[in-house]
N, C-alpha and C. Protein backbone atom coordinates (compact mmCIF):
# COMPACT_ATOMS: atom_id res chain seq x y z
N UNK A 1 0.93 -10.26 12.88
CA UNK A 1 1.13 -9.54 14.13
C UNK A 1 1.08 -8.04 13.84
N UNK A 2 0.17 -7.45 14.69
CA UNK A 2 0.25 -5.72 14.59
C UNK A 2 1.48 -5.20 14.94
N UNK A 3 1.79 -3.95 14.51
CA UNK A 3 3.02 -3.16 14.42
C UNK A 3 3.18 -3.01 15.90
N UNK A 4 2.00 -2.37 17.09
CA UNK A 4 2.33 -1.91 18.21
C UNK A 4 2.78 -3.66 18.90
N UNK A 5 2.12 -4.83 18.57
CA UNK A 5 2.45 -6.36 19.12
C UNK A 5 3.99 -6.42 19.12
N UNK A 6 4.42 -5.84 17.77
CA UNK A 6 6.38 -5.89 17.42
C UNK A 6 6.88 -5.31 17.95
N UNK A 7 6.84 -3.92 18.60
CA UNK A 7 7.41 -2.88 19.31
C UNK A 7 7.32 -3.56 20.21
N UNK A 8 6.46 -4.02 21.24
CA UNK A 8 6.36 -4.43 22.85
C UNK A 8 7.77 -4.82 23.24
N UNK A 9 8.29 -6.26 22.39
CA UNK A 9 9.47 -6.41 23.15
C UNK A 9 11.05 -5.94 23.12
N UNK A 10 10.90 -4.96 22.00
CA UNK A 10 12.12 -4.57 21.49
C UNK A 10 12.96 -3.73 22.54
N UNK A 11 14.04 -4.30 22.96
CA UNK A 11 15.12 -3.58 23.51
C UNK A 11 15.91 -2.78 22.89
N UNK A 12 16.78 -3.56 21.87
CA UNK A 12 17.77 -2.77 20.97
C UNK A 12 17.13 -2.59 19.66
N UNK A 13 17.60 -1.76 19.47
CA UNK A 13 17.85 -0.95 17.68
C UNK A 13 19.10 -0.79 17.53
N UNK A 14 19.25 -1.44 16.42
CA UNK A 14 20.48 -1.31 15.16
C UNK A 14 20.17 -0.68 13.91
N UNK A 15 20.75 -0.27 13.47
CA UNK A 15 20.49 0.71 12.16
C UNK A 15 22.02 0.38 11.29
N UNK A 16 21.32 0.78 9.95
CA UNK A 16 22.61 0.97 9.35
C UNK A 16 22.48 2.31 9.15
N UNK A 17 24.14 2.51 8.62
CA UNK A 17 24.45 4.20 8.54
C UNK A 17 23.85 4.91 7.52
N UNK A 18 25.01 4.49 6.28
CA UNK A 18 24.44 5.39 4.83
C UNK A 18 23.18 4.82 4.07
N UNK A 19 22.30 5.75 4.44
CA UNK A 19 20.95 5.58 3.52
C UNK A 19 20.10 5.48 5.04
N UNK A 20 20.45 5.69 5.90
CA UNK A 20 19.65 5.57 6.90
C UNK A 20 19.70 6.66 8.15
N UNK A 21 20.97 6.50 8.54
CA UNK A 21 21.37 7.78 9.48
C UNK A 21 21.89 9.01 8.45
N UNK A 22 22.31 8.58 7.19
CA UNK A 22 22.91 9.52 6.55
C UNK A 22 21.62 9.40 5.01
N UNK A 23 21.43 10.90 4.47
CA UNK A 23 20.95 10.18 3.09
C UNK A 23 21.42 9.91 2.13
N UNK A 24 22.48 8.73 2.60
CA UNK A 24 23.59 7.69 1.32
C UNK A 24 24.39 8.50 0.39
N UNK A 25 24.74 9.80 0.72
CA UNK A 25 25.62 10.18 -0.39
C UNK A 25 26.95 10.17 0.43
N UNK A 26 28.16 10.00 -0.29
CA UNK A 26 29.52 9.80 0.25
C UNK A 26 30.13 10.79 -0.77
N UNK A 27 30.35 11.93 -0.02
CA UNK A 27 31.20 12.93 -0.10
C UNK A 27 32.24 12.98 0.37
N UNK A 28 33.64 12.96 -0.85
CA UNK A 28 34.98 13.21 -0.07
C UNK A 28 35.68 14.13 -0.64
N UNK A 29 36.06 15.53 0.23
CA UNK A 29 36.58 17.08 -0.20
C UNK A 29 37.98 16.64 -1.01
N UNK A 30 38.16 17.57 -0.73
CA UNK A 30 39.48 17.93 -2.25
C UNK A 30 41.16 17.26 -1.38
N UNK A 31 40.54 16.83 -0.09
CA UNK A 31 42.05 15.77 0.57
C UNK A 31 41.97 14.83 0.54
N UNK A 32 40.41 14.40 -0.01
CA UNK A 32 39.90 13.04 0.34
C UNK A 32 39.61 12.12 1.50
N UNK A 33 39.05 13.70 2.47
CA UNK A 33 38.40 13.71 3.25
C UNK A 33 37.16 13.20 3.77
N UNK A 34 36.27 12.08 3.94
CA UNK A 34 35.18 11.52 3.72
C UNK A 34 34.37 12.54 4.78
N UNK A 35 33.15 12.97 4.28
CA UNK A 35 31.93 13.49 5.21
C UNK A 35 30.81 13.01 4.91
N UNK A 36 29.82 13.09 6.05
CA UNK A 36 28.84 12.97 6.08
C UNK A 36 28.01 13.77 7.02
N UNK A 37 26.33 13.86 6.68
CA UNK A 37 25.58 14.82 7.31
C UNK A 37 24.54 13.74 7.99
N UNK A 38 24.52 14.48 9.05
CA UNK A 38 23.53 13.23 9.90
C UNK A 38 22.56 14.20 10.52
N UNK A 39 21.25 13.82 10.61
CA UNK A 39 19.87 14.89 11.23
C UNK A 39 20.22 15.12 12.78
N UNK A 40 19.92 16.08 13.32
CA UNK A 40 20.08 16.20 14.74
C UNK A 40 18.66 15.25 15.58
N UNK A 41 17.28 15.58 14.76
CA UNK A 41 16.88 14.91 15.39
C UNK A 41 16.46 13.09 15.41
N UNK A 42 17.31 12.47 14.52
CA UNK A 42 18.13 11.32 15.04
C UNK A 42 19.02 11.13 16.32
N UNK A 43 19.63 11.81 15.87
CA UNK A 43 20.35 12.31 17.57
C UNK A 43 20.28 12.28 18.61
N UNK A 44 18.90 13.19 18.54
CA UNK A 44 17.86 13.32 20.05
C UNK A 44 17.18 12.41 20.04
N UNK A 45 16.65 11.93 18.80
CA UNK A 45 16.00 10.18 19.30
C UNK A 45 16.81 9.39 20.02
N UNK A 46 18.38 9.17 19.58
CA UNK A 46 18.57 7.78 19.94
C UNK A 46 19.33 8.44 21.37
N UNK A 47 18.88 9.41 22.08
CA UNK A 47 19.84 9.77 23.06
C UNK A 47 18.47 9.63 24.01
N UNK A 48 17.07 10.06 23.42
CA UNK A 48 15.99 9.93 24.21
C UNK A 48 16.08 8.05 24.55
N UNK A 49 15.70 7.33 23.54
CA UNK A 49 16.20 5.73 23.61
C UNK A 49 16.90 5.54 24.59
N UNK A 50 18.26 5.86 24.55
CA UNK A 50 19.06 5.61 25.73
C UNK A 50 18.67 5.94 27.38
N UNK A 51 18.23 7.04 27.29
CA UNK A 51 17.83 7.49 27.96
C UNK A 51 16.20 6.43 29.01
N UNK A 52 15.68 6.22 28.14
CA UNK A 52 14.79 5.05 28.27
C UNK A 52 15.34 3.64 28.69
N UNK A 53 16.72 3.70 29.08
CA UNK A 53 17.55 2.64 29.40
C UNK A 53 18.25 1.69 28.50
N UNK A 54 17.64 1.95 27.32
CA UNK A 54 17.57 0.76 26.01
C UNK A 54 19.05 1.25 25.49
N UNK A 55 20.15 0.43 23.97
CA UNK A 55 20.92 0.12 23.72
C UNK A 55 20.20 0.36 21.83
N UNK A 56 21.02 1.01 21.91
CA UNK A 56 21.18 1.34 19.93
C UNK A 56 22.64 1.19 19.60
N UNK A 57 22.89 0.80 18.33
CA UNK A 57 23.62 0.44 17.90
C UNK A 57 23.71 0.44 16.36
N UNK A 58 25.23 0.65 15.59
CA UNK A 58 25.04 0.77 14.57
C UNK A 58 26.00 -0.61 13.69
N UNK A 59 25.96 -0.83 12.45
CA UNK A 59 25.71 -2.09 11.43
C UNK A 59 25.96 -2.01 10.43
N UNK A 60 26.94 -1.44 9.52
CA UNK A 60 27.34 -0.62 8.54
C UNK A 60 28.04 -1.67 7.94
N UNK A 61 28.18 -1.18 6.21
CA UNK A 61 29.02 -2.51 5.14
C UNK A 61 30.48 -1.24 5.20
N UNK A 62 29.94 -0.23 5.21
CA UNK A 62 31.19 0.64 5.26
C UNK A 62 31.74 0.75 6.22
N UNK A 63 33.32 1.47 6.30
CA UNK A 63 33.94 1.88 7.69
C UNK A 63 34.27 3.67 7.12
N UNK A 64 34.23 4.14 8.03
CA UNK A 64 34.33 5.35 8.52
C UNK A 64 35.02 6.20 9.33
N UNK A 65 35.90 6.96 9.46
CA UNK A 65 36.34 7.70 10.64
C UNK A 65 34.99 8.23 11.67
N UNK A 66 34.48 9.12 10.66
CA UNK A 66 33.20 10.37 10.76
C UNK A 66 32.00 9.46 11.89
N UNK A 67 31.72 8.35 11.51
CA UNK A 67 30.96 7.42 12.16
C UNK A 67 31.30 7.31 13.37
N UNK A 68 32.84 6.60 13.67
CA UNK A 68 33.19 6.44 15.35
C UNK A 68 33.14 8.00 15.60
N UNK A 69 33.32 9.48 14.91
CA UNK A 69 33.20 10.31 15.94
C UNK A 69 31.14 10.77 15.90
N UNK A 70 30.62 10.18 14.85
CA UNK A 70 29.25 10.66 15.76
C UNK A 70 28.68 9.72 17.11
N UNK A 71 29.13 8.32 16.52
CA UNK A 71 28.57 7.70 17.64
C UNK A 71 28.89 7.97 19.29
N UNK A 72 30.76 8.12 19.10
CA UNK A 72 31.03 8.54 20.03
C UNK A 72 30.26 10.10 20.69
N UNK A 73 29.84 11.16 20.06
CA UNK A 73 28.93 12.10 20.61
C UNK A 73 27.92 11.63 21.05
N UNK A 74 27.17 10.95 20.84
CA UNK A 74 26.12 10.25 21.05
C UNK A 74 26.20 8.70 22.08
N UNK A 75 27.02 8.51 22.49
CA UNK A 75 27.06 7.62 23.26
C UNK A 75 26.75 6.29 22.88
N UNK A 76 27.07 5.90 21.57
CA UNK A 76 26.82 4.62 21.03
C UNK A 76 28.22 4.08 21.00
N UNK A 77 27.98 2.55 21.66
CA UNK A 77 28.93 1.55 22.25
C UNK A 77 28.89 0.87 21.03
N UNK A 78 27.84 0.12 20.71
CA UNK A 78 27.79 -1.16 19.78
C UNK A 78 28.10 -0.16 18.35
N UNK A 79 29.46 -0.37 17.69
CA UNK A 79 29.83 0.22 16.67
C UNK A 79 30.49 -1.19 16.06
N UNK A 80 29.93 -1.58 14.29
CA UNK A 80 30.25 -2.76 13.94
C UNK A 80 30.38 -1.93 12.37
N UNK A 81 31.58 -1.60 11.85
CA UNK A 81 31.23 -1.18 10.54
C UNK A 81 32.53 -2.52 9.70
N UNK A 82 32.19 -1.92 8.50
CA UNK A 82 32.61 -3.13 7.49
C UNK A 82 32.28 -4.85 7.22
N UNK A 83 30.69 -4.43 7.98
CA UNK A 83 29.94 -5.86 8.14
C UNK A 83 29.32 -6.07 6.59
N UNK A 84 30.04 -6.73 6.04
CA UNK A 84 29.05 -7.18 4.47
C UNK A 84 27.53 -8.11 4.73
N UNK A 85 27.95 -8.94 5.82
CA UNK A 85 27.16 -9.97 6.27
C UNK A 85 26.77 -9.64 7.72
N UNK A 86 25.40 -9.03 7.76
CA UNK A 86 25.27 -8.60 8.93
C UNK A 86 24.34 -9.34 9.73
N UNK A 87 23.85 -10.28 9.20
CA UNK A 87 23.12 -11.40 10.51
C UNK A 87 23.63 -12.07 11.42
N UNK A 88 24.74 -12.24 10.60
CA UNK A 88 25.66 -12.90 12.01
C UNK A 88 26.29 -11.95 13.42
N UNK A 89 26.52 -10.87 12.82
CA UNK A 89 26.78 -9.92 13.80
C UNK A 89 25.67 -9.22 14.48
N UNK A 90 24.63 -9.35 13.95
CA UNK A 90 23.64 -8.87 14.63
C UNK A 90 23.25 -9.93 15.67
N UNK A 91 22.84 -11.17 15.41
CA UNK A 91 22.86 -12.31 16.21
C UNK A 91 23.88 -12.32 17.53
N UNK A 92 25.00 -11.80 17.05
CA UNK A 92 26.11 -12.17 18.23
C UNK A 92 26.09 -10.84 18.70
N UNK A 93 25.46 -10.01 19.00
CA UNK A 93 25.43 -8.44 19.56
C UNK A 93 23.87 -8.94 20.57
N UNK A 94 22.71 -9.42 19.83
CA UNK A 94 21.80 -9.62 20.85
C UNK A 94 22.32 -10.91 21.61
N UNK A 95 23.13 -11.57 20.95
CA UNK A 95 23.44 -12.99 22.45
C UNK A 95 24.36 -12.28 23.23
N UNK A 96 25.71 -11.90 23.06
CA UNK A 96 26.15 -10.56 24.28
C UNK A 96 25.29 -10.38 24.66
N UNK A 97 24.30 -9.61 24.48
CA UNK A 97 23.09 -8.44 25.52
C UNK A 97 22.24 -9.73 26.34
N UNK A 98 22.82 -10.72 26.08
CA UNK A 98 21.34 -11.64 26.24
C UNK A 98 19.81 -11.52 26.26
N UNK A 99 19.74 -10.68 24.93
CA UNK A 99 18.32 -10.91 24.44
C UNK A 99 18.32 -11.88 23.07
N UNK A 100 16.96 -12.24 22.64
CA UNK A 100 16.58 -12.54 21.62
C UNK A 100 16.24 -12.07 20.73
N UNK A 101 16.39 -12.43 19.01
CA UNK A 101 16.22 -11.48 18.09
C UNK A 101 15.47 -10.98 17.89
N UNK A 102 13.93 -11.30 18.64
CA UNK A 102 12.93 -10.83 18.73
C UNK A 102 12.44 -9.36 19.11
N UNK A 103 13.77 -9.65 20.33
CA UNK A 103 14.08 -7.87 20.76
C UNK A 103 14.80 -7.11 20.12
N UNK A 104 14.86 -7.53 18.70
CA UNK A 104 15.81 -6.26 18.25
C UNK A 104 15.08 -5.64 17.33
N UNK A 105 15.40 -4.29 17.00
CA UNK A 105 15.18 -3.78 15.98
C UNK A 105 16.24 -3.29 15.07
N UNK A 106 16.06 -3.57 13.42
CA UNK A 106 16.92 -3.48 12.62
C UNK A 106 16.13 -2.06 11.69
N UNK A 107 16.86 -1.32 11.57
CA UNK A 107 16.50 -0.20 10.40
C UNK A 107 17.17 -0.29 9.57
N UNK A 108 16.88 -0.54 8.20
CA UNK A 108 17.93 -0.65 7.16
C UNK A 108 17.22 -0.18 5.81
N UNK A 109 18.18 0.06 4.45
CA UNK A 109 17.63 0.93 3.28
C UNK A 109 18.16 0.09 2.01
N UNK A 110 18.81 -0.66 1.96
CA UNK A 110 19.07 -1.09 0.69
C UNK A 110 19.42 -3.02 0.67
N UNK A 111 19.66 -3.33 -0.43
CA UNK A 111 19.81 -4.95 -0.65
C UNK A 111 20.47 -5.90 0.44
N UNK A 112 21.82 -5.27 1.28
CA UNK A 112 22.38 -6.14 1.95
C UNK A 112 21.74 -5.90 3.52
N UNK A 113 20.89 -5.20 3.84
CA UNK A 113 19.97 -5.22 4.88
C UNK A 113 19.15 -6.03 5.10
N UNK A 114 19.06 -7.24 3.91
CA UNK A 114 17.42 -7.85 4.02
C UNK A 114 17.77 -9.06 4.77
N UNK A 115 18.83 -9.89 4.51
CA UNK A 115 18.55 -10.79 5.87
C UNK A 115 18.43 -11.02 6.96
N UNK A 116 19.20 -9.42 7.43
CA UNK A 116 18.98 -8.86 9.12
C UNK A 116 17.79 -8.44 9.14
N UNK A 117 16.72 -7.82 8.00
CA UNK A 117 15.61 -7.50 8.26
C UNK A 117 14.45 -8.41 8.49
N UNK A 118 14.94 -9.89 7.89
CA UNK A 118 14.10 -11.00 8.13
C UNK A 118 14.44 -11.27 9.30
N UNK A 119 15.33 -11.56 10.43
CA UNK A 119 15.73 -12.31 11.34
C UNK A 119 15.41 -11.74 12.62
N UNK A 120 15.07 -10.26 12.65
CA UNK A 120 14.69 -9.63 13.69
C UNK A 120 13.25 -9.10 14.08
N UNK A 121 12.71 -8.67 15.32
CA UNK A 121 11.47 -9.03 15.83
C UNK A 121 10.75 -7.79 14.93
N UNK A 122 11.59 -6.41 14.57
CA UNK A 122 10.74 -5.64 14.03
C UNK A 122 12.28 -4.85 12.75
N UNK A 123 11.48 -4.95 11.77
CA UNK A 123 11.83 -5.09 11.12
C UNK A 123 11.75 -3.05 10.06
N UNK A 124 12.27 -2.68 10.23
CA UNK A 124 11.92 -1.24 9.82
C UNK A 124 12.91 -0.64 8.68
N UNK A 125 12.24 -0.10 7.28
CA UNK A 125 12.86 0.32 6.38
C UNK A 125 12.57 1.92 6.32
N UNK A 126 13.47 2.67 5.70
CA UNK A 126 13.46 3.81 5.51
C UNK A 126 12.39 4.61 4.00
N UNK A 127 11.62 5.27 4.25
CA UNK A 127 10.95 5.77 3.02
C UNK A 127 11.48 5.57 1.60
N UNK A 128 12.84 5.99 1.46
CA UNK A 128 13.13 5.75 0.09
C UNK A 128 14.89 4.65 -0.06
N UNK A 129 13.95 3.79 0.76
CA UNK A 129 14.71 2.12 0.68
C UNK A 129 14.37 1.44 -0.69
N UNK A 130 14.94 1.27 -0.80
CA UNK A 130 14.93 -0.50 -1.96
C UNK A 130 13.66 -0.51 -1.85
N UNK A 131 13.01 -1.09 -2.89
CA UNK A 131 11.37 -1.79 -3.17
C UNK A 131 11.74 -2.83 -2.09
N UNK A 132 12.43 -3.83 -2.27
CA UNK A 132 12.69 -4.78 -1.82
C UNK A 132 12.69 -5.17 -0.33
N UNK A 133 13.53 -4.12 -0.05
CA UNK A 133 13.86 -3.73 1.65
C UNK A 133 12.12 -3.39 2.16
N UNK A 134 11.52 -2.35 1.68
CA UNK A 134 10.59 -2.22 1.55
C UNK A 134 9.30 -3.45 1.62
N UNK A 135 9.68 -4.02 1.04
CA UNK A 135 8.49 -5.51 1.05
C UNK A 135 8.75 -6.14 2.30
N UNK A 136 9.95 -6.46 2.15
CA UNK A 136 10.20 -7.25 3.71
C UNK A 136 9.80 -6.21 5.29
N UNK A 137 10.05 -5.27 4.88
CA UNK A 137 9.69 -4.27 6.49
C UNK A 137 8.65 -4.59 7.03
N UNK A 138 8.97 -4.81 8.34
CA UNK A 138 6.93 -4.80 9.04
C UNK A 138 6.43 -2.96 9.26
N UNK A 139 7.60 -2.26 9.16
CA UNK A 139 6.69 -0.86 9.48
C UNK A 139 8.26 -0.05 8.29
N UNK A 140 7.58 1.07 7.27
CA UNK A 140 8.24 1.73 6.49
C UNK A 140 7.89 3.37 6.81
N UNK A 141 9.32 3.86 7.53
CA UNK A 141 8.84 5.46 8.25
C UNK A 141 8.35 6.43 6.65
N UNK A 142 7.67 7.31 7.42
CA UNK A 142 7.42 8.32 6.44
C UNK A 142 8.57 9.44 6.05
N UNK A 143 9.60 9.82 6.95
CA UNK A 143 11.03 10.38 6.57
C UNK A 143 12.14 9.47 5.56
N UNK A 144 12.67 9.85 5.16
CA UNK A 144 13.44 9.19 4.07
C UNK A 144 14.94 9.14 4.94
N UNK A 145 15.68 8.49 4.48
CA UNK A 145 17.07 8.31 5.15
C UNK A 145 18.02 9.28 5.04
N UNK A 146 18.49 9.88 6.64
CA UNK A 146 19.23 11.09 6.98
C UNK A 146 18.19 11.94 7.31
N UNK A 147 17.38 11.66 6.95
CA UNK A 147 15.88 13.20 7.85
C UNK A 147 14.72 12.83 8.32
N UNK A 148 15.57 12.18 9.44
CA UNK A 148 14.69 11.66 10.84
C UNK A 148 14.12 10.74 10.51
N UNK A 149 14.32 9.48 9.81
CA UNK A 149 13.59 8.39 9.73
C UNK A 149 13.95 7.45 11.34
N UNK A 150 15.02 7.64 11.79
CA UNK A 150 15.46 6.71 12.74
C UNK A 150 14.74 7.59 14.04
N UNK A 151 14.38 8.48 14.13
CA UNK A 151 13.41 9.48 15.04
C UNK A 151 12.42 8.58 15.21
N UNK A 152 11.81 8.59 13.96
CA UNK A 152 10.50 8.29 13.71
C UNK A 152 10.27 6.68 14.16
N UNK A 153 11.24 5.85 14.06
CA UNK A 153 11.37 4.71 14.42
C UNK A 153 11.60 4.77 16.00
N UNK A 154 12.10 4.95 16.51
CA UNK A 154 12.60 5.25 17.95
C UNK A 154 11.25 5.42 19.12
N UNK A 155 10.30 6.89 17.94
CA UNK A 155 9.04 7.29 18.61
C UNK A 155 8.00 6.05 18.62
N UNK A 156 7.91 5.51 17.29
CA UNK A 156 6.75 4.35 17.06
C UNK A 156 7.25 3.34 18.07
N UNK A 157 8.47 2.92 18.65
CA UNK A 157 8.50 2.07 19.16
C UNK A 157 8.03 2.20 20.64
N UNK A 158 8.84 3.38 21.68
CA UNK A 158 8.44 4.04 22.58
C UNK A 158 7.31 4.24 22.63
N UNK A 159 6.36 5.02 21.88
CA UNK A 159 5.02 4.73 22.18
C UNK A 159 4.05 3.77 21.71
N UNK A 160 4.39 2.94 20.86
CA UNK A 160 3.86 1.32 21.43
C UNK A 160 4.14 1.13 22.48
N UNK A 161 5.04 1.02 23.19
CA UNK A 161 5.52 0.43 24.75
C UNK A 161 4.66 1.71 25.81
N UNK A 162 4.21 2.32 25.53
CA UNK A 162 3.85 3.33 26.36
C UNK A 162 4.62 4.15 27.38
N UNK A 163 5.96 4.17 26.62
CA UNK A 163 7.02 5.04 27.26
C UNK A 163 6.96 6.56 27.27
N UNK A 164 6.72 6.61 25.80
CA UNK A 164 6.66 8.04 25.10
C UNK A 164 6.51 9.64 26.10
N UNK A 165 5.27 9.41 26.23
CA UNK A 165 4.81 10.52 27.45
C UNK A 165 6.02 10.37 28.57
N UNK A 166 5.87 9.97 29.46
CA UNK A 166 6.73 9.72 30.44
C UNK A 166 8.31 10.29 29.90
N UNK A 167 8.55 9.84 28.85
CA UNK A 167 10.00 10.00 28.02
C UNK A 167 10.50 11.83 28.12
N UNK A 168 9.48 12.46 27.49
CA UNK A 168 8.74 13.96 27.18
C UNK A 168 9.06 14.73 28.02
N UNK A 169 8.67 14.47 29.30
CA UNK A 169 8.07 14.86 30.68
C UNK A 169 9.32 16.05 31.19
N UNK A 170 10.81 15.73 30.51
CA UNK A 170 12.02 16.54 31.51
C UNK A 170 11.77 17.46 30.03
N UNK A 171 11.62 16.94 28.76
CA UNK A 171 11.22 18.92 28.29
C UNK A 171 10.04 19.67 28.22
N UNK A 172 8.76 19.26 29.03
CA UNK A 172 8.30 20.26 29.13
C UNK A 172 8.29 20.97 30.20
């Protein structure tokens, strides 16, 4: 199946965080403070997404403070962190939505991503993912994780669907 055939039906995107929204380093200051740096224009992707009516969501083995406050800026509901095993929760997030896994999209970067990356309709790894993660992906962005790979995913999907333009239209 062609890449634009996989995009057609995708409603949701799920992503995982570190190595994907973030580029996987875990920094914690001198209180033991945990931070992280996340791209803005991730941001504006998944707010354009929303915006497009659609549902993103995030899928994380870690938990986080820093996480519930970006999502919360960003208006992301589906927040699932400390998932080791994330097919099952991904499964039970598209039966809530009542879609099929077909409609989802999973972005993920390293080893415990790969069975959610088999189980869903499009399957998307980050530039400098796992070989592995990598083999299994049906589409691998050209940004690396934390600098706009989840952009770049967001756009390929939208314009497969022929949203894109239309999407555009309130900034120019």
């Amino acid at each position: 199946m062609k890449i634009a055939e996989r995009c057609q039906p995708i409603e949701l995107i799920l992503s995982d965080v570190d190595g994907v929204l973030t580029d996987g380093a875990v920094i914690f200051n001198n209180q033991g403070i945990e931070t992280k740096q996340f791209h803005i224009r991730d941001g504006s992707g998944i707010k354009l997404w929303q915006r497009a009516g659609y549902r993103f969501g995030v899928v994380t083995g870690r938990s986080s403070h820093i996480v519930e406050v970006r999502c919360a800026e960003l208006g992301i509901e589906i927040i699932r962190q400390g998932m080791e095993r994330k097919t099952a929760i991904v499964a039970e997030i598209a039966r809530d939505l009542g879609l099929a896994l077909g409609q989802v999209c999973f972005i993920g970067d390293d080893l415990p991503d790969l069975p959610v990356l088999r189980q869903v309709g499009l399957a998307v790894a980050v530039a400098d993912a796992c070989a592995e993660v990598r083999g299994v992906a049906h589409h691998v962005t050209s940004a690396p994780g934390g600098r706009g790979a989840v952009r770049e995913a967001i756009e390929l999907v939208l314009k497969s669907q022929g949203r894109w333009d239309d999407l555009i239209q309130s900034y120019e």
